[in-house]
N, C-alpha and C. Protein backbone atom coordinates (compact mmCIF):
# COMPACT_ATOMS: atom_id res chain seq x y z
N UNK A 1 82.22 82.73 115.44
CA UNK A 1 83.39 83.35 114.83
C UNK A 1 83.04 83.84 113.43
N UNK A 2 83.37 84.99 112.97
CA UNK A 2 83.03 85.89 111.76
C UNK A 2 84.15 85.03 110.72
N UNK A 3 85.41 84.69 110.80
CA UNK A 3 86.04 84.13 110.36
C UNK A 3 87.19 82.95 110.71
N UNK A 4 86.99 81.98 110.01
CA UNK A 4 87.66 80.32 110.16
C UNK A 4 88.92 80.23 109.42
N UNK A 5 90.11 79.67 109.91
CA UNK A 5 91.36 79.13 108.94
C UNK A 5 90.61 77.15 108.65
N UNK A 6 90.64 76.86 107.15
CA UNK A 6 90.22 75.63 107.40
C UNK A 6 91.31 74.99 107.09
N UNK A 7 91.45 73.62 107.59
CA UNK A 7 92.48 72.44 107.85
C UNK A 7 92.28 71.63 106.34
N UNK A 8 91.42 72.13 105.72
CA UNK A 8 91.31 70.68 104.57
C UNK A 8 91.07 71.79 102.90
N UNK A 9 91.26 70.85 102.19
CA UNK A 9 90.93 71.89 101.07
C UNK A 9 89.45 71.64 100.95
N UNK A 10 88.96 72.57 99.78
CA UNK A 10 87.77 72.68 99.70
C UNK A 10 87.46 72.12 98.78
N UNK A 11 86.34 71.50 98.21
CA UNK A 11 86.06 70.72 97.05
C UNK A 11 85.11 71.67 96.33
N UNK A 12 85.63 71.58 94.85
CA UNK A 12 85.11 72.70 93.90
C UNK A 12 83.56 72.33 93.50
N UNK A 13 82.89 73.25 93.21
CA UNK A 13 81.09 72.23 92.93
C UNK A 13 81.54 72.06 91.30
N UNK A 14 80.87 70.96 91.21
CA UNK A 14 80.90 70.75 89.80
C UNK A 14 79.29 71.12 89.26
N UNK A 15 79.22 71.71 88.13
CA UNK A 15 78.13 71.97 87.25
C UNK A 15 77.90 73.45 87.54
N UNK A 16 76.42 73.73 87.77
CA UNK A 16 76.22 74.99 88.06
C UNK A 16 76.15 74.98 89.72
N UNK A 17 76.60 76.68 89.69
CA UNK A 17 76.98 76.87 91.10
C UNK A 17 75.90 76.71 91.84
N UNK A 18 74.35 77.54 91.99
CA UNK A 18 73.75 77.53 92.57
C UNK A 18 72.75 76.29 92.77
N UNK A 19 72.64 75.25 91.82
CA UNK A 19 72.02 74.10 91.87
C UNK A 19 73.43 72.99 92.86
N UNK A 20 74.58 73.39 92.83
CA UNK A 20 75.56 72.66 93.61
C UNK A 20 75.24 73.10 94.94
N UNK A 21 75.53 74.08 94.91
CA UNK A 21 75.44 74.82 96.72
C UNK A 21 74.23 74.34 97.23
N UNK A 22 73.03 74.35 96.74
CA UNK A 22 72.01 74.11 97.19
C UNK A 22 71.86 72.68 97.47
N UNK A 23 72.09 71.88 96.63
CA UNK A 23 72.18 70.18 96.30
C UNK A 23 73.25 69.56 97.83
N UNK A 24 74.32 70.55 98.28
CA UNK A 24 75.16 70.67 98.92
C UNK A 24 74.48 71.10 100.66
N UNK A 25 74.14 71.72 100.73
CA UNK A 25 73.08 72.27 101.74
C UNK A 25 71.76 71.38 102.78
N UNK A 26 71.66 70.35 101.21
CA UNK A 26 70.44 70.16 101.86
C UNK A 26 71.06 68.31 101.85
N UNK A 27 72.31 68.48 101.95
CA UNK A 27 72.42 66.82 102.07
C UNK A 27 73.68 66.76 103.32
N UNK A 28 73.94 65.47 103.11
CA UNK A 28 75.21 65.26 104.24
C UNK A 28 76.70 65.85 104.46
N UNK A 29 76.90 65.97 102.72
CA UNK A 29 78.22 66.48 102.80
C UNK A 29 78.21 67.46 103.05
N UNK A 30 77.43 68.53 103.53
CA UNK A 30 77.45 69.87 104.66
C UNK A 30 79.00 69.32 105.69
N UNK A 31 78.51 68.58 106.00
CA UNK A 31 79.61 67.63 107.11
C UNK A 31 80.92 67.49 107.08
N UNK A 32 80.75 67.83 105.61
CA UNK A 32 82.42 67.41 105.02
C UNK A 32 83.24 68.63 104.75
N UNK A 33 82.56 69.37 104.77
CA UNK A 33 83.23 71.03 104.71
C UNK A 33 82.49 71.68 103.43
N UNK A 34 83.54 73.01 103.13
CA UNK A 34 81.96 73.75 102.05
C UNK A 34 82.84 73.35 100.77
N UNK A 35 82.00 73.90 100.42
CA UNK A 35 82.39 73.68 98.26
C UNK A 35 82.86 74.78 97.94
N UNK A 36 83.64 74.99 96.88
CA UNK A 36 83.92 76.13 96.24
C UNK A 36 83.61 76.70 94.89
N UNK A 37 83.24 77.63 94.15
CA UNK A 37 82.82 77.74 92.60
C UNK A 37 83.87 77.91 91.71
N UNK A 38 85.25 77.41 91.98
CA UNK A 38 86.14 77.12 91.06
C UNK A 38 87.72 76.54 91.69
N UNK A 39 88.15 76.40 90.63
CA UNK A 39 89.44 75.79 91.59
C UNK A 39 90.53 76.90 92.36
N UNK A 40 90.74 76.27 93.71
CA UNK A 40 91.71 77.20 94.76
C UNK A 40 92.96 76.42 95.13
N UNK A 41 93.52 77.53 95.33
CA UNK A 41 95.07 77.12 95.67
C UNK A 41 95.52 75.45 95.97
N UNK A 42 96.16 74.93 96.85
CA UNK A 42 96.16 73.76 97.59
C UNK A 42 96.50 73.96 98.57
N UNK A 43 96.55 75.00 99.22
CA UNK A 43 97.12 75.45 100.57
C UNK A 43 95.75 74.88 101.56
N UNK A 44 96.34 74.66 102.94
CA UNK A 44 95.68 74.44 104.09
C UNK A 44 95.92 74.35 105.35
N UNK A 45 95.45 74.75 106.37
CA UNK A 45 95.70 75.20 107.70
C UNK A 45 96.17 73.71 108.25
N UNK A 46 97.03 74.43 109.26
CA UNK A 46 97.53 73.08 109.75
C UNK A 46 96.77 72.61 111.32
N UNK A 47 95.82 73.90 111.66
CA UNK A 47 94.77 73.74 112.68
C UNK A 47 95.41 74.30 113.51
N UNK A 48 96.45 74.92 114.02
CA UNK A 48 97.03 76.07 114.89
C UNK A 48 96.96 77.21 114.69
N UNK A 49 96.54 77.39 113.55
CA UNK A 49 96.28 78.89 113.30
C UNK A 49 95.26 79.89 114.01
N UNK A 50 95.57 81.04 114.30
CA UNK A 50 94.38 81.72 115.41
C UNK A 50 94.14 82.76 114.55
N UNK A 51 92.86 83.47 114.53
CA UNK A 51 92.71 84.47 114.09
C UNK A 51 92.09 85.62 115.05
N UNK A 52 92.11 87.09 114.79
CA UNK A 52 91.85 88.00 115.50
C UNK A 52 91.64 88.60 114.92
N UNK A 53 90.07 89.51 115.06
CA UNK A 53 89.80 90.97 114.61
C UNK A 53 89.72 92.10 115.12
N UNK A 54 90.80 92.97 114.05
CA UNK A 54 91.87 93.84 114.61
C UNK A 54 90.35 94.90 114.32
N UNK A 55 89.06 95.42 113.63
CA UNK A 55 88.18 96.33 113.44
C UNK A 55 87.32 95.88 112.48
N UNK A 56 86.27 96.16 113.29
CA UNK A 56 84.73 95.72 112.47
C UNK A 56 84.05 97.12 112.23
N UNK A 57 83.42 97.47 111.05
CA UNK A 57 82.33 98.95 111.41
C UNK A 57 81.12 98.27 111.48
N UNK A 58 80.45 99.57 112.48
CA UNK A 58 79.00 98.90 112.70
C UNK A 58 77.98 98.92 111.71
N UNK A 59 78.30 98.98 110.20
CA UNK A 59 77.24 98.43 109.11
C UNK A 59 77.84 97.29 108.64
N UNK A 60 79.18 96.68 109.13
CA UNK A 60 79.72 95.66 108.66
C UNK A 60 79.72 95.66 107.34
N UNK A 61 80.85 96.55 106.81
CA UNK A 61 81.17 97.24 105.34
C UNK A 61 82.25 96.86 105.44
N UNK A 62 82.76 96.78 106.23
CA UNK A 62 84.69 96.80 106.71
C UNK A 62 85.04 95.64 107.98
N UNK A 63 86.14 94.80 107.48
CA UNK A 63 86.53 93.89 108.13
C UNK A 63 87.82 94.11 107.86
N UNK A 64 88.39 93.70 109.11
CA UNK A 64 89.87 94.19 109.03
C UNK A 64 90.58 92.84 110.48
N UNK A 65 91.03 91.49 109.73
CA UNK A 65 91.25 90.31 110.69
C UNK A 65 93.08 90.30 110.59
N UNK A 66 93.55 89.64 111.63
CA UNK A 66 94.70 89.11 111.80
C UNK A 66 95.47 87.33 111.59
N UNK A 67 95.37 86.97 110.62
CA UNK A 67 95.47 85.86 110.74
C UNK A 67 96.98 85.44 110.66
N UNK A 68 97.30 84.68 111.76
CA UNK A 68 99.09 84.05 112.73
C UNK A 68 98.86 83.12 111.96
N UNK A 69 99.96 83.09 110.84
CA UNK A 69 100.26 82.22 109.98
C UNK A 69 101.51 82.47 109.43
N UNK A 70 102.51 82.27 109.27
CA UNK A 70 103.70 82.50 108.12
C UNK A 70 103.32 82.24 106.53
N UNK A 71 102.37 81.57 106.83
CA UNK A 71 102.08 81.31 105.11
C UNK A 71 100.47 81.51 104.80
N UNK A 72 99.86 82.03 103.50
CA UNK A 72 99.05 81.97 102.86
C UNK A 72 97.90 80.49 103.41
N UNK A 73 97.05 80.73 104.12
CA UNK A 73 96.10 79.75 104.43
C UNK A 73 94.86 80.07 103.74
N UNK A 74 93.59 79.11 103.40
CA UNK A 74 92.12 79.72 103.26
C UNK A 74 91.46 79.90 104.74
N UNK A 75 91.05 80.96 104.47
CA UNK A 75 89.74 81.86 105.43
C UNK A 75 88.90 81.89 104.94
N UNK A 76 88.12 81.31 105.88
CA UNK A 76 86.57 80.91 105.48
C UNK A 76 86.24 82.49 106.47
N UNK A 77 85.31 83.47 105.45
CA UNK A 77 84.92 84.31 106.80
C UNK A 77 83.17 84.42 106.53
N UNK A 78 82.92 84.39 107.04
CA UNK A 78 81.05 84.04 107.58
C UNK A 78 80.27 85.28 107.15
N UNK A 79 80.34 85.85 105.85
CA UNK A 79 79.83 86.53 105.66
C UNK A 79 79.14 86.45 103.92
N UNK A 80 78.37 86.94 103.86
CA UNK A 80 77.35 86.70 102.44
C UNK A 80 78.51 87.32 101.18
N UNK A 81 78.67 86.66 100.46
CA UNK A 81 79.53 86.75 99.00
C UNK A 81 78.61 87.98 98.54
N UNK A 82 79.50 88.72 97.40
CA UNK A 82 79.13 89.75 96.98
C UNK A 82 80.00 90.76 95.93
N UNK A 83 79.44 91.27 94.84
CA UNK A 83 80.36 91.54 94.15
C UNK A 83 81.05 92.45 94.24
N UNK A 84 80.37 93.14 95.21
CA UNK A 84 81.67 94.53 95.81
C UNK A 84 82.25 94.13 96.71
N UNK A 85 82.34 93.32 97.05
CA UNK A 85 83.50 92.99 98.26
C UNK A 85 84.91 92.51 97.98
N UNK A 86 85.78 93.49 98.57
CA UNK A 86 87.42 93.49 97.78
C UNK A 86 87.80 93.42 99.16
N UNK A 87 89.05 91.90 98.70
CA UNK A 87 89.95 91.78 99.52
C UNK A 87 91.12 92.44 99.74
N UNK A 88 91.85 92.26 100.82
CA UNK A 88 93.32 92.95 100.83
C UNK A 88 94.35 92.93 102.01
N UNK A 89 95.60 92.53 101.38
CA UNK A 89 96.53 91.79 102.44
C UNK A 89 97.80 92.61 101.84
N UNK A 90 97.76 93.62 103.02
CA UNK A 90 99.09 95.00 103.30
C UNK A 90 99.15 95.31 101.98
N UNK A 91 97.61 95.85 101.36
CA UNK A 91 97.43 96.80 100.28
C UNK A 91 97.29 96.31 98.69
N UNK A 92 97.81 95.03 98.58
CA UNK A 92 97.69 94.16 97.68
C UNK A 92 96.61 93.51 97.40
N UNK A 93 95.51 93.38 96.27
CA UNK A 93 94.17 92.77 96.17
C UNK A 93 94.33 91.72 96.12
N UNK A 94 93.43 90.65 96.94
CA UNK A 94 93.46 89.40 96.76
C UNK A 94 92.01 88.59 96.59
N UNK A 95 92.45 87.38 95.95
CA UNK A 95 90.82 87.16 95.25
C UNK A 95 90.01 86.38 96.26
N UNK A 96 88.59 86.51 96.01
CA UNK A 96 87.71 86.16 96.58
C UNK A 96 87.30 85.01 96.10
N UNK A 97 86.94 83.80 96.64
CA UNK A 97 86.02 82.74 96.27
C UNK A 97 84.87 82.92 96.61
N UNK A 98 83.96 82.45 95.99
CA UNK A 98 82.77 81.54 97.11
C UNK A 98 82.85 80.36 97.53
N UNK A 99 82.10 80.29 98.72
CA UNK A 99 82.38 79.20 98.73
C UNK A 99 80.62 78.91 99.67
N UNK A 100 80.46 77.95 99.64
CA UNK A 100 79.11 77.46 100.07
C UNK A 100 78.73 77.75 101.30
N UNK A 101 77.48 78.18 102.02
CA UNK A 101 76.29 78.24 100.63
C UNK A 101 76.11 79.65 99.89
N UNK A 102 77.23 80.61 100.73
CA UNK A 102 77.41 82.00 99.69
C UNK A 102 77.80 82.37 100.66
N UNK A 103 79.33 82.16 101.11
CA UNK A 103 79.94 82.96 101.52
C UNK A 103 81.55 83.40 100.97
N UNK A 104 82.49 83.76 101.72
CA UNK A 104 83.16 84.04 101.15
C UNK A 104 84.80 83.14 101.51
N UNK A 105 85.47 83.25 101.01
CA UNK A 105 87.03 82.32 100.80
C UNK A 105 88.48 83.10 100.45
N UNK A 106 89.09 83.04 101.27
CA UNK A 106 90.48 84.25 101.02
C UNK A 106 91.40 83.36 100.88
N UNK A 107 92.76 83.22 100.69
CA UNK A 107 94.06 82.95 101.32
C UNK A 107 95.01 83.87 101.62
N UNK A 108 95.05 83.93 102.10
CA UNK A 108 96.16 84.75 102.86
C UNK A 108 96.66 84.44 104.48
N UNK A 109 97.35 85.62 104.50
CA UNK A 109 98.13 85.95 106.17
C UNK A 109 98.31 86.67 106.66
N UNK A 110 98.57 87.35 107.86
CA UNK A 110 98.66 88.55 108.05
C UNK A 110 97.55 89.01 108.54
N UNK A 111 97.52 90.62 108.53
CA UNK A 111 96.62 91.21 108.20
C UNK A 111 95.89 91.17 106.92
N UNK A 112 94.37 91.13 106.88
CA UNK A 112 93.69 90.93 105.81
C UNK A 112 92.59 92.01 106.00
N UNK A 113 92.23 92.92 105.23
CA UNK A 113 91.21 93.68 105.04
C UNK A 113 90.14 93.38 103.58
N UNK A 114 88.48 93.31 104.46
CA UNK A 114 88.00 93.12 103.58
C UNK A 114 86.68 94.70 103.54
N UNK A 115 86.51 94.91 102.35
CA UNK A 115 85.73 96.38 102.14
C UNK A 115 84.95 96.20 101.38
N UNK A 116 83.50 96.50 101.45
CA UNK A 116 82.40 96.19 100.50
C UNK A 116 82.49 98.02 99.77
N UNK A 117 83.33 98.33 98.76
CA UNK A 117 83.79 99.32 97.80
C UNK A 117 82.23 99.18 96.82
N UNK A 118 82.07 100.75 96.47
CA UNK A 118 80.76 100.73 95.17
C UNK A 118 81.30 100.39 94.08
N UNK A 119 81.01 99.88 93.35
CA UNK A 119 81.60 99.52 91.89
C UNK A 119 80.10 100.69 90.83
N UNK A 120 81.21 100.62 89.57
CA UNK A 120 81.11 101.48 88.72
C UNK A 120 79.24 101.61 88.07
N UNK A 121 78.81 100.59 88.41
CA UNK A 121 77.19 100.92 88.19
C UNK A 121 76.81 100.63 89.23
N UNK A 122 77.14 100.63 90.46
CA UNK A 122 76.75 101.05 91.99
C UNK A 122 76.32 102.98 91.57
N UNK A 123 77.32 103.57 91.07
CA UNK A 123 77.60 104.91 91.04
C UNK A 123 76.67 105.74 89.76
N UNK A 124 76.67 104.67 89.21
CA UNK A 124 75.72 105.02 87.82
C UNK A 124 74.35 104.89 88.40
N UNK A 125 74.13 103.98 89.38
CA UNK A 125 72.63 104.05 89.85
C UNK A 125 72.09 105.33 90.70
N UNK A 126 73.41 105.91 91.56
CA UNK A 126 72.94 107.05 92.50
C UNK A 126 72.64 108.15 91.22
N UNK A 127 73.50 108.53 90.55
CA UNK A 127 73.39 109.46 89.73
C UNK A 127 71.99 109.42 89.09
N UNK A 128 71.83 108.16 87.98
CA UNK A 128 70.38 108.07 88.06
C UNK A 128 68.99 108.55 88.68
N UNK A 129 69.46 108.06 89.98
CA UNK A 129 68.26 108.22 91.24
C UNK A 129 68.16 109.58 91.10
N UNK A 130 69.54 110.24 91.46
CA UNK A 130 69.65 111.65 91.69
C UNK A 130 68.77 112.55 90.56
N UNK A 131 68.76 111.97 89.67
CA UNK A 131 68.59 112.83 88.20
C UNK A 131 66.97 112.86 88.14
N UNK A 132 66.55 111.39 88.70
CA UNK A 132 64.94 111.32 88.68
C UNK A 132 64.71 112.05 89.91
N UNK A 133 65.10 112.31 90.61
CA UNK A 133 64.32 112.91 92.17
C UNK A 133 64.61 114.41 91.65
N UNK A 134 65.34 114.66 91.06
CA UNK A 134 65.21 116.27 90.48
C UNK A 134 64.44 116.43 89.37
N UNK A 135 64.15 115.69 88.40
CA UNK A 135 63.23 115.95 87.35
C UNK A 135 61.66 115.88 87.99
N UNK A 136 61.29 114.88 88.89
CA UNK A 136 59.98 114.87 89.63
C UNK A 136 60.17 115.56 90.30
N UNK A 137 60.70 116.53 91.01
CA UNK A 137 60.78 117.62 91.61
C UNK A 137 60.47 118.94 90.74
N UNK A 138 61.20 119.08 89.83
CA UNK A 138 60.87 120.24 88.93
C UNK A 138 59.32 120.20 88.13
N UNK A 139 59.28 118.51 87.85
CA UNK A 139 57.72 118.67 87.12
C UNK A 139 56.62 118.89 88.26
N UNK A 140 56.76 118.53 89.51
CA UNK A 140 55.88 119.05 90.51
C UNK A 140 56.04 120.35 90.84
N UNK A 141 56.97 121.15 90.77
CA UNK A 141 57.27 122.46 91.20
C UNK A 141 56.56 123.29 89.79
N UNK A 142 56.34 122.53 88.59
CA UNK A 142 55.91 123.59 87.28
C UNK A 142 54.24 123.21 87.68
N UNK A 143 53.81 122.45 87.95
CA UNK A 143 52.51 121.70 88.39
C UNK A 143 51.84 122.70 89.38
N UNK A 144 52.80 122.85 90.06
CA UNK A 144 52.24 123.92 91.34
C UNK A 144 52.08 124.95 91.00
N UNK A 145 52.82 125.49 90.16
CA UNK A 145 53.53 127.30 89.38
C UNK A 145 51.79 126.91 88.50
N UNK A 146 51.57 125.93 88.11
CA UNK A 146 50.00 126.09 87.36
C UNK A 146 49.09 126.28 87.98
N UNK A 147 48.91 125.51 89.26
CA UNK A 147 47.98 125.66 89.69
C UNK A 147 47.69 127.17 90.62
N UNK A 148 49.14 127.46 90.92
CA UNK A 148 48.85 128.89 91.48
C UNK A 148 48.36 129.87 90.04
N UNK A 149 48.35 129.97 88.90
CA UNK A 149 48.51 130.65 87.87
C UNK A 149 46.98 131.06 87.44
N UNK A 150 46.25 129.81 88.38
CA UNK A 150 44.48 130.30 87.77
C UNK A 150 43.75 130.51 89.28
């Protein structure tokens, strides 16, 4: 399953995140459910909850689930944390956790859409790229204009 309603709350890591998650990973309390990198709601599934996905794309950029709940639950959904990834429940942003060992943590209901969106030096990098693949283009194109010249 791409995404879980969990029954229990999550326990926050204390210290640093990635020495927790990891410390977390490689011991027992895997067992006990995941950790989270800060404090979340107190909400929790009451274990009847079903979920359904209403559209997946095939680069898995876009998730778009149904979760049968009347109320705000955490969704654990099985996918790698990330900083472009924006939640959203009937158009309204909603925040993302992590949660161990790097994935991701919602609450909500409903319909929930999640979209891995470019953020603002995502966009600064194409431009970049763009700018160098035309300048090494032009200095090879004056390179050539020389060598035809003798």
């Amino acid at each position: 399953k791409i995404a879980e309603v969990l029954n229990y709350l999550p326990r926050k890591a204390e210290g640093d995140w990635y020495n927790a998650a990891g410390q977390w990973f490689l011991s027992q309390e895997i067992e006990n459910g995941v950790l989270v990198n800060e404090d979340v709601p107190d909400f929790v599934g009451q274990g009847n909850e079903k979920i359904e996905v209403l559209e997946k794309s095939l680069r898995m950029d876009y998730l778009k689930i149904r979760v049968d709940s009347e109320r705000p639950v955490p969704v654990l959904i099985k996918m790698t944390a990330f900083p472009n990834w924006k939640a959203y429940q009937n158009g309204v942003p909603l925040k993302i956790y992590r949660a161990s060992p790097h994935l991701m943590l919602v609450y909500g209901f409903g319909d929930i859409e999640l979209r891995y969106e470019h953020l603002p030096v995502d966009l600064a990098g194409y431009l970049l790229s763009a700018a160098g693949a035309m300048l090494f283009a032009l200095l090879c194109l004056g390179e050539l204009r020389k060598k035809q010249a003798f």
